[in-house]
N, C-alpha and C. Protein backbone atom coordinates (compact mmCIF):
# COMPACT_ATOMS: atom_id res chain seq x y z
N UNK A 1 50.21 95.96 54.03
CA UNK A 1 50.86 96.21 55.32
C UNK A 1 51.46 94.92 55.87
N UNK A 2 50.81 93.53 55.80
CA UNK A 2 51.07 92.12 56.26
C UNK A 2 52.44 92.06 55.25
N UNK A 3 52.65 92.33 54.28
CA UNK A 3 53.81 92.27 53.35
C UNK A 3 55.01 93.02 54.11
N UNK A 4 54.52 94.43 54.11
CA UNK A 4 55.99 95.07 54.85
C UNK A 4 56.28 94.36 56.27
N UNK A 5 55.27 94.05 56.61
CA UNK A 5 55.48 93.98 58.16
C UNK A 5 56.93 92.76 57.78
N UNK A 6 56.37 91.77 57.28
CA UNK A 6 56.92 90.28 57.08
C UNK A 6 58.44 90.77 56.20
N UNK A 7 58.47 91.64 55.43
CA UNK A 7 59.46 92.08 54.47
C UNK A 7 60.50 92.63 56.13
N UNK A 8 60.10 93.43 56.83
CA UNK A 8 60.78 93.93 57.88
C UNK A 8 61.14 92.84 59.04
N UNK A 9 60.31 91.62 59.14
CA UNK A 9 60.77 91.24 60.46
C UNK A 9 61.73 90.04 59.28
N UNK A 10 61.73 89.61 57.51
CA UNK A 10 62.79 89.00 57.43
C UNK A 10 64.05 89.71 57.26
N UNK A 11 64.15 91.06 57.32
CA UNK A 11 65.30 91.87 56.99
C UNK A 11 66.19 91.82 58.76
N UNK A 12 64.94 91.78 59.77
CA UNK A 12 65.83 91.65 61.06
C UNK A 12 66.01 90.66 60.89
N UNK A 13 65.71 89.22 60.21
CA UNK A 13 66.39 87.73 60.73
C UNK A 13 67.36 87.86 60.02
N UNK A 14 67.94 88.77 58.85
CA UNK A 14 68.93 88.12 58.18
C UNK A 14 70.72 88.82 59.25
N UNK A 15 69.36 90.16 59.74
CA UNK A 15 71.57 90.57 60.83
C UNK A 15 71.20 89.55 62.08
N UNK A 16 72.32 88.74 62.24
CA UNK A 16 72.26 87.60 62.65
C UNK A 16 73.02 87.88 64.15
N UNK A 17 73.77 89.04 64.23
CA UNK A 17 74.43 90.06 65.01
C UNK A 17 74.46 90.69 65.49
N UNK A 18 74.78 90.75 66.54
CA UNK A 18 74.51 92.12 67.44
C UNK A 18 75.99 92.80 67.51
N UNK A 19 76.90 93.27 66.69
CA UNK A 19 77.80 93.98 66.90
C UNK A 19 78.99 92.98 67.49
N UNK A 20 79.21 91.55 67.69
CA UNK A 20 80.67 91.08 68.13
C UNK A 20 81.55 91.61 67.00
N UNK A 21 82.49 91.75 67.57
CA UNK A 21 83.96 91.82 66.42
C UNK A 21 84.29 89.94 66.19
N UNK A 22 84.89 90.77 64.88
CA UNK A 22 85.22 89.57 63.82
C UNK A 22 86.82 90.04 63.66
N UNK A 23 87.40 89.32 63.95
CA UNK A 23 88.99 89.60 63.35
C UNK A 23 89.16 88.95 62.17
N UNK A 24 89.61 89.27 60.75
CA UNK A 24 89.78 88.84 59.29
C UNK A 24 91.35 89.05 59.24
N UNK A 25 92.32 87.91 58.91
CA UNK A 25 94.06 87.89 58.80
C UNK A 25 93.69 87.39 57.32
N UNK A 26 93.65 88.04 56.52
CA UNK A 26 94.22 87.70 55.31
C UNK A 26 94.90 88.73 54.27
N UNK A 27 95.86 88.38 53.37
CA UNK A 27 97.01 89.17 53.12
C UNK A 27 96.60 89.85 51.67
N UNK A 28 95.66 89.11 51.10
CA UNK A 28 94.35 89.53 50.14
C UNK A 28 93.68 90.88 50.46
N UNK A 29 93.63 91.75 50.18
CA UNK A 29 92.66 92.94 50.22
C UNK A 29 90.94 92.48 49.85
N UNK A 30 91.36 92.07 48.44
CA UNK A 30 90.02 91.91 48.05
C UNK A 30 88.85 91.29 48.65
N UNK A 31 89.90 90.07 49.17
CA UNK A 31 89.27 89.34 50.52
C UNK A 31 88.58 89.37 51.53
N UNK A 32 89.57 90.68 52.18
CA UNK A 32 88.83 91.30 53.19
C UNK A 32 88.02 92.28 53.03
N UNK A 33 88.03 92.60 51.95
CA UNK A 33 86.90 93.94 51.59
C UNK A 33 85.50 93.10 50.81
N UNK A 34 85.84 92.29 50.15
CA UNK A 34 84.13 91.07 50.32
C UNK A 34 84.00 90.74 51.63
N UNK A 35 84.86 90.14 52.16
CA UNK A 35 84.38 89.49 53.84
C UNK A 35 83.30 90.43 54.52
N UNK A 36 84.28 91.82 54.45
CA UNK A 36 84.10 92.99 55.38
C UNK A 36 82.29 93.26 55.29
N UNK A 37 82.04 93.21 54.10
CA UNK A 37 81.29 94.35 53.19
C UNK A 37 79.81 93.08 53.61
N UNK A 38 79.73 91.89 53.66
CA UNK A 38 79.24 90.74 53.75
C UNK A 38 78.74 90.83 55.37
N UNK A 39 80.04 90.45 56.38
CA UNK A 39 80.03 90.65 57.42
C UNK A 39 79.04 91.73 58.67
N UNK A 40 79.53 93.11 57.70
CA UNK A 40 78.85 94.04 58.36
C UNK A 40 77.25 94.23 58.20
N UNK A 41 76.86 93.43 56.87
CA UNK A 41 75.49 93.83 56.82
C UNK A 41 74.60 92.58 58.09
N UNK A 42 75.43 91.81 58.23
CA UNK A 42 74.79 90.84 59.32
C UNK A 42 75.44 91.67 60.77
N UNK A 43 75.56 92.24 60.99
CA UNK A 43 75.80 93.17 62.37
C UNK A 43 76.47 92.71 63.25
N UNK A 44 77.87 92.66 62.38
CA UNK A 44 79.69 92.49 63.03
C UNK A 44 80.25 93.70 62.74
N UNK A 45 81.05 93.65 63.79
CA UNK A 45 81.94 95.10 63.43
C UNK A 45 83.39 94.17 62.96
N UNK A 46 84.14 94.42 62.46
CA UNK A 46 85.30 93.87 61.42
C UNK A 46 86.62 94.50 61.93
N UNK A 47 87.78 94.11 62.29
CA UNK A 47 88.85 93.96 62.36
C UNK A 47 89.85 93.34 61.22
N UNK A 48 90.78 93.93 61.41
CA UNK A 48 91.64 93.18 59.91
C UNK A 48 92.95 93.47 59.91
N UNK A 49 93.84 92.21 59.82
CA UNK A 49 95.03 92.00 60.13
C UNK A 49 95.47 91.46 58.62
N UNK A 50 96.95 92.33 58.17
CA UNK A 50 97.28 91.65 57.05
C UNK A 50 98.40 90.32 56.63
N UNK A 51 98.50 89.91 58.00
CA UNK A 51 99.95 88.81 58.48
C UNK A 51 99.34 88.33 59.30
N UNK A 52 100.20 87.18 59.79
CA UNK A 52 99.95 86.33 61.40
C UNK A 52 100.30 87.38 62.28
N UNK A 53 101.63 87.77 62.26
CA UNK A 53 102.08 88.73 63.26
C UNK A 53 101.07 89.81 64.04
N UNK A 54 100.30 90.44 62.95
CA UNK A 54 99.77 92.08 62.79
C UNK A 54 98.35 91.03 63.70
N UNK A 55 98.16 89.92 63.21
CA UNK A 55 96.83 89.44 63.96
C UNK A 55 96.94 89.10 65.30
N UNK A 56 98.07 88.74 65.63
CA UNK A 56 98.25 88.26 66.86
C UNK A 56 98.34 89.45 68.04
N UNK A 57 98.89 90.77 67.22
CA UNK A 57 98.89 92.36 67.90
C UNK A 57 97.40 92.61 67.93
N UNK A 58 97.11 92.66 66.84
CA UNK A 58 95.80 93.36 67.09
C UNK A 58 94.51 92.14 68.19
N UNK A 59 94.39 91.01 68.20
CA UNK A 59 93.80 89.98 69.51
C UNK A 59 94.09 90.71 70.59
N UNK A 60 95.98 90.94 71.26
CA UNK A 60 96.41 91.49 71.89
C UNK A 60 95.44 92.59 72.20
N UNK A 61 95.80 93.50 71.56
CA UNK A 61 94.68 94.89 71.89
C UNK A 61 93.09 94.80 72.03
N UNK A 62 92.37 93.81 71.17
CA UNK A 62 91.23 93.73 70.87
C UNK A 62 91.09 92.43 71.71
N UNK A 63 90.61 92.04 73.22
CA UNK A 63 90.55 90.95 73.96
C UNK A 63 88.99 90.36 74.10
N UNK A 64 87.79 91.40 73.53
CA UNK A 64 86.69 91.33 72.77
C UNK A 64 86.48 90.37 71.63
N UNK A 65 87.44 90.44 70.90
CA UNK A 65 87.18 89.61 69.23
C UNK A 65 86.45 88.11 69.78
N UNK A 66 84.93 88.00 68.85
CA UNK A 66 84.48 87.13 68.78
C UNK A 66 84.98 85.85 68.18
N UNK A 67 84.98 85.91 67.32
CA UNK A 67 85.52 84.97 66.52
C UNK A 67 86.93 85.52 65.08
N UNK A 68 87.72 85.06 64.94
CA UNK A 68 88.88 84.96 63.86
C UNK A 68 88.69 84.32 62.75
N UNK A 69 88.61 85.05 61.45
CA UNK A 69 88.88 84.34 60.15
C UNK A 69 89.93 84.30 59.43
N UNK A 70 90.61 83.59 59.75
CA UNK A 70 91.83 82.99 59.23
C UNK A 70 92.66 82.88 57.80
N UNK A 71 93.05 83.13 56.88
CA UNK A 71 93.33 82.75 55.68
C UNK A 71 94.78 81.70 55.80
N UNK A 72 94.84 80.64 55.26
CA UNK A 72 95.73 79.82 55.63
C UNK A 72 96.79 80.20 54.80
N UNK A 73 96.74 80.52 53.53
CA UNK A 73 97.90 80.99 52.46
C UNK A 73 98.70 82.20 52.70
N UNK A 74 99.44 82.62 53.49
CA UNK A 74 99.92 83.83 54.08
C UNK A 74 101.40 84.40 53.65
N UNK A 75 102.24 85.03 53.40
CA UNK A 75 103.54 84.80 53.20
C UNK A 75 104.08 84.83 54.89
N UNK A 76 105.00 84.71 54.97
CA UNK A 76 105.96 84.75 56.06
C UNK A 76 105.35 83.58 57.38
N UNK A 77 105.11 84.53 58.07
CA UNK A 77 103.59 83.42 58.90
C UNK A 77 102.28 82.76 58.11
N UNK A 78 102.08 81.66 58.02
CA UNK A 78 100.99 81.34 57.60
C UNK A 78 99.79 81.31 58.54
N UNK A 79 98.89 81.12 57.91
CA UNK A 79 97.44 80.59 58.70
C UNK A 79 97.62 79.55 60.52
N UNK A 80 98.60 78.10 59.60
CA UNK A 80 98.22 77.54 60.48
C UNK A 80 99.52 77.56 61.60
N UNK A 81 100.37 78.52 61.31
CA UNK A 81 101.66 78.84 62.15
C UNK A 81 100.99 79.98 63.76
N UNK A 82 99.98 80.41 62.66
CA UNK A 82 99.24 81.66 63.46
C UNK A 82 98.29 80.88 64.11
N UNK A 83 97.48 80.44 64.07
CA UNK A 83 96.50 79.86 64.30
C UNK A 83 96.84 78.71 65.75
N UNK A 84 98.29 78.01 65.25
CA UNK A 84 98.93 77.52 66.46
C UNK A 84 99.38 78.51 67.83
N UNK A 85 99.74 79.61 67.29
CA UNK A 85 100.66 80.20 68.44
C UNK A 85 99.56 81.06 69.20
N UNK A 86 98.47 81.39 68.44
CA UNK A 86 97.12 82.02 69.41
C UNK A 86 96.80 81.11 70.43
N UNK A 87 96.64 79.53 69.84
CA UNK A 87 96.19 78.52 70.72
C UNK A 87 97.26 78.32 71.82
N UNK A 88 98.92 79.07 71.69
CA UNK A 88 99.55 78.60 73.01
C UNK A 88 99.09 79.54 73.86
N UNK A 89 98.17 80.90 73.52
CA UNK A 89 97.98 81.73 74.74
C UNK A 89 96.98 81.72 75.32
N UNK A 90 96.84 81.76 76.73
CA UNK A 90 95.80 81.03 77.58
C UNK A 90 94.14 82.02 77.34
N UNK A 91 95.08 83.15 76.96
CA UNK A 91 93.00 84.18 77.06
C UNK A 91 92.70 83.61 75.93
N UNK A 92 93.38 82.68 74.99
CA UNK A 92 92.60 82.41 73.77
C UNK A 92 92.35 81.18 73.32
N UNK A 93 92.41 79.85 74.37
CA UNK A 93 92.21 78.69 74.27
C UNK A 93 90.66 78.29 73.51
N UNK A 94 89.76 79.51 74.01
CA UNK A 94 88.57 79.33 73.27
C UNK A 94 88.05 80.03 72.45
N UNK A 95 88.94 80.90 71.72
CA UNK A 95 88.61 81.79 70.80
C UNK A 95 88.36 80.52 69.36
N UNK A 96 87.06 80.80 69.06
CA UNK A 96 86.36 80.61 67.61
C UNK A 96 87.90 81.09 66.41
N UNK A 97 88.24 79.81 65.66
CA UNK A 97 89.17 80.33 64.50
C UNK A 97 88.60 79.61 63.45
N UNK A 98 88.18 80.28 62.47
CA UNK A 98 87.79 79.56 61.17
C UNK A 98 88.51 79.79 60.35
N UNK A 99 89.18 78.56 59.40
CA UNK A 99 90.50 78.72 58.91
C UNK A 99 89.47 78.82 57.72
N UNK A 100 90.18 79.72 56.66
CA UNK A 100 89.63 79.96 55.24
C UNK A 100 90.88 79.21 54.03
N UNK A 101 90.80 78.68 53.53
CA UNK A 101 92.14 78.62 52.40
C UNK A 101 91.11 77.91 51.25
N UNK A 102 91.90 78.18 49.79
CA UNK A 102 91.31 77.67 48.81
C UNK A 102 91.79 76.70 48.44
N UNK A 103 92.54 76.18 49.22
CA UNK A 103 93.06 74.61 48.70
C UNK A 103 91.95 73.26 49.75
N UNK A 104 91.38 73.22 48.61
CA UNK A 104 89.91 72.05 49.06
C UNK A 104 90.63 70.51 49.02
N UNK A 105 92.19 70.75 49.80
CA UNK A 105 92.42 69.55 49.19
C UNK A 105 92.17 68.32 50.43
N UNK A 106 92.54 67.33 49.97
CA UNK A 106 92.62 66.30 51.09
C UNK A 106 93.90 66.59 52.06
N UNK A 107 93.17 66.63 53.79
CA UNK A 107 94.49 66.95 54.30
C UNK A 107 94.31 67.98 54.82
N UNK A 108 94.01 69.36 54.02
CA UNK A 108 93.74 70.78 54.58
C UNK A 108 93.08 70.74 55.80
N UNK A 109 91.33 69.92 55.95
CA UNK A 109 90.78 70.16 57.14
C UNK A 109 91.89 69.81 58.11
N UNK A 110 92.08 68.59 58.16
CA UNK A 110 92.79 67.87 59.11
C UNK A 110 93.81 68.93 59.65
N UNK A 111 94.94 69.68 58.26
CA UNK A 111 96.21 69.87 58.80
C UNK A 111 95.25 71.63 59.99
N UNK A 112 94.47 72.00 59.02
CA UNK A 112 93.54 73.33 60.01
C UNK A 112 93.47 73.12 61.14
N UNK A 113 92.60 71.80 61.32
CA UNK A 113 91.83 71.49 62.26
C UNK A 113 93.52 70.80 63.45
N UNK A 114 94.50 70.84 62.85
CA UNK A 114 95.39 70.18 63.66
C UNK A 114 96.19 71.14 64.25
N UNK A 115 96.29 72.53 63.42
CA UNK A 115 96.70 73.83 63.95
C UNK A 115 96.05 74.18 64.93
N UNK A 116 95.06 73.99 65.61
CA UNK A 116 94.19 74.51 66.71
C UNK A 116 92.79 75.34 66.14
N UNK A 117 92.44 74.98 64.91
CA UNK A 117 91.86 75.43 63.83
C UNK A 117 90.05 75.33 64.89
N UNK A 118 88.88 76.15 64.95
CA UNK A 118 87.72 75.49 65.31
C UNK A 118 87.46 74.76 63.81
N UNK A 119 87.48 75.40 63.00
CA UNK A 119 86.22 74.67 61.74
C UNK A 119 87.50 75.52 60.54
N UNK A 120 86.43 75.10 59.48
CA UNK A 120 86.97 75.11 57.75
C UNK A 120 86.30 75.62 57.18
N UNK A 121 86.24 76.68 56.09
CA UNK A 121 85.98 77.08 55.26
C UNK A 121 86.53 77.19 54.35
N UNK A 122 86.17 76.82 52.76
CA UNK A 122 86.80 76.44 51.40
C UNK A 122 86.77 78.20 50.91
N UNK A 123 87.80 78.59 50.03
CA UNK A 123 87.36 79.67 49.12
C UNK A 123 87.19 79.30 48.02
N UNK A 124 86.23 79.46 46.83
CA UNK A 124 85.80 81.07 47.52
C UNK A 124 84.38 80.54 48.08
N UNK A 125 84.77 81.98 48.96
CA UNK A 125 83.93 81.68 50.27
C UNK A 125 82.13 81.99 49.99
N UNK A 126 81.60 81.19 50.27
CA UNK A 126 80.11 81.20 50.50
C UNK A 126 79.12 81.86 51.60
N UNK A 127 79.12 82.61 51.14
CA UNK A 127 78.29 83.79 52.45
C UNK A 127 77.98 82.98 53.40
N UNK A 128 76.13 82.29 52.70
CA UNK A 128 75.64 81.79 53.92
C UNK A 128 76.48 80.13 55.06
N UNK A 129 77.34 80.06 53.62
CA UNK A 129 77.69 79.00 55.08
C UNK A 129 78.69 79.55 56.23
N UNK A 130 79.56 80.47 55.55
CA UNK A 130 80.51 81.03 56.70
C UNK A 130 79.55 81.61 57.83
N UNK A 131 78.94 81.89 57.60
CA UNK A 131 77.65 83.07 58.29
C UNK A 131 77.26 82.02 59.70
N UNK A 132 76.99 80.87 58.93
CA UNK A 132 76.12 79.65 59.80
C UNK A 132 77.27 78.88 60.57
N UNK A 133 78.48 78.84 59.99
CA UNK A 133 79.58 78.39 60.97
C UNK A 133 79.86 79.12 62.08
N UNK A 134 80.13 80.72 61.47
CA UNK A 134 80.41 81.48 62.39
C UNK A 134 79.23 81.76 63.63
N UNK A 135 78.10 81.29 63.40
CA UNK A 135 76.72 80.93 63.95
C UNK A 135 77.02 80.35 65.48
N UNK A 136 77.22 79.44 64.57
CA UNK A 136 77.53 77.74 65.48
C UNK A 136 78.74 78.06 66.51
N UNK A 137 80.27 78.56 65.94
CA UNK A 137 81.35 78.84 67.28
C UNK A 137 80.73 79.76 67.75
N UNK A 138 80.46 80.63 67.35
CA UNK A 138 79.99 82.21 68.19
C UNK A 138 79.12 81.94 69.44
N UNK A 139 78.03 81.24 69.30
CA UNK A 139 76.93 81.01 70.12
C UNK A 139 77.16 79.68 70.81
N UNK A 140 78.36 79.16 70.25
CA UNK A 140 78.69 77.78 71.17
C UNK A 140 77.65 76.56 70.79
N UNK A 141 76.98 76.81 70.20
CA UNK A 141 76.11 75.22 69.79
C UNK A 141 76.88 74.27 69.40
């Protein structure tokens, strides 16, 4: 019984969530359907935009969204084109954006973090650290 009990109270530490929305802009399917699938078992509800444009509509509608995961590689609008023009609008000066791209190169944080970026994430993406970033903006620590 000391087993289940402990088996049950680590299954509540791992949803880390109580239901904020997550907005996901990336132009990848596959992407967002690992993100998604990841996301929801820690207790986010998921949003998903396949452009800058479609993300910046759907914020619009969705004035809730906790935090934004970003993909920087985009066609037309990119990541950090998007990522800038959220930051010119005032309800979203403090919206959480975690830029995702797989280019780990030198430069990327910086150019992210210079888009109005909060933080970085490398692909491919690592559960628990996105989890613990998204931790950290979400809850403001």
């Amino acid at each position: 019984a000391a087993a289940e009990a402990e088996a049950a109270a680590q299954a509540h530490r791992d949803i880390r969530f109580g239901g904020e929305k997550v907005l996901i802009v990336d132009d990848d399917i596959r992407n967002v359907f690992a993100l998604t699938s990841v996301l929801e078992q820690h207790g986010l509800s998921v949003l998903y935009a396949e452009n800058g444009r479609e993300g910046i509509e759907v914020l619009e509608q969705h004035d809730d969204v906790a935090v934004v995961l970003m993909d920087i590689m985009m066609p037309e609008m990119d990541g950090y084109a998007t990522t800038t023009a959220i930051r010119r609008m005032p309800q979203f000066a403090g919206l959480p954006i975690i830029a995702l791209t797989a280019k780990a190169m030198k430069g990327d944080r910086e150019k992210a973090l210079g888009s109005g970026a909060s933080d970085y994430v490398t692909k491919p993406v690592d559960p628990d650290s996105l989890l613990a970033v998204m931790e950290h903006w979400m809850r403001g620590e």
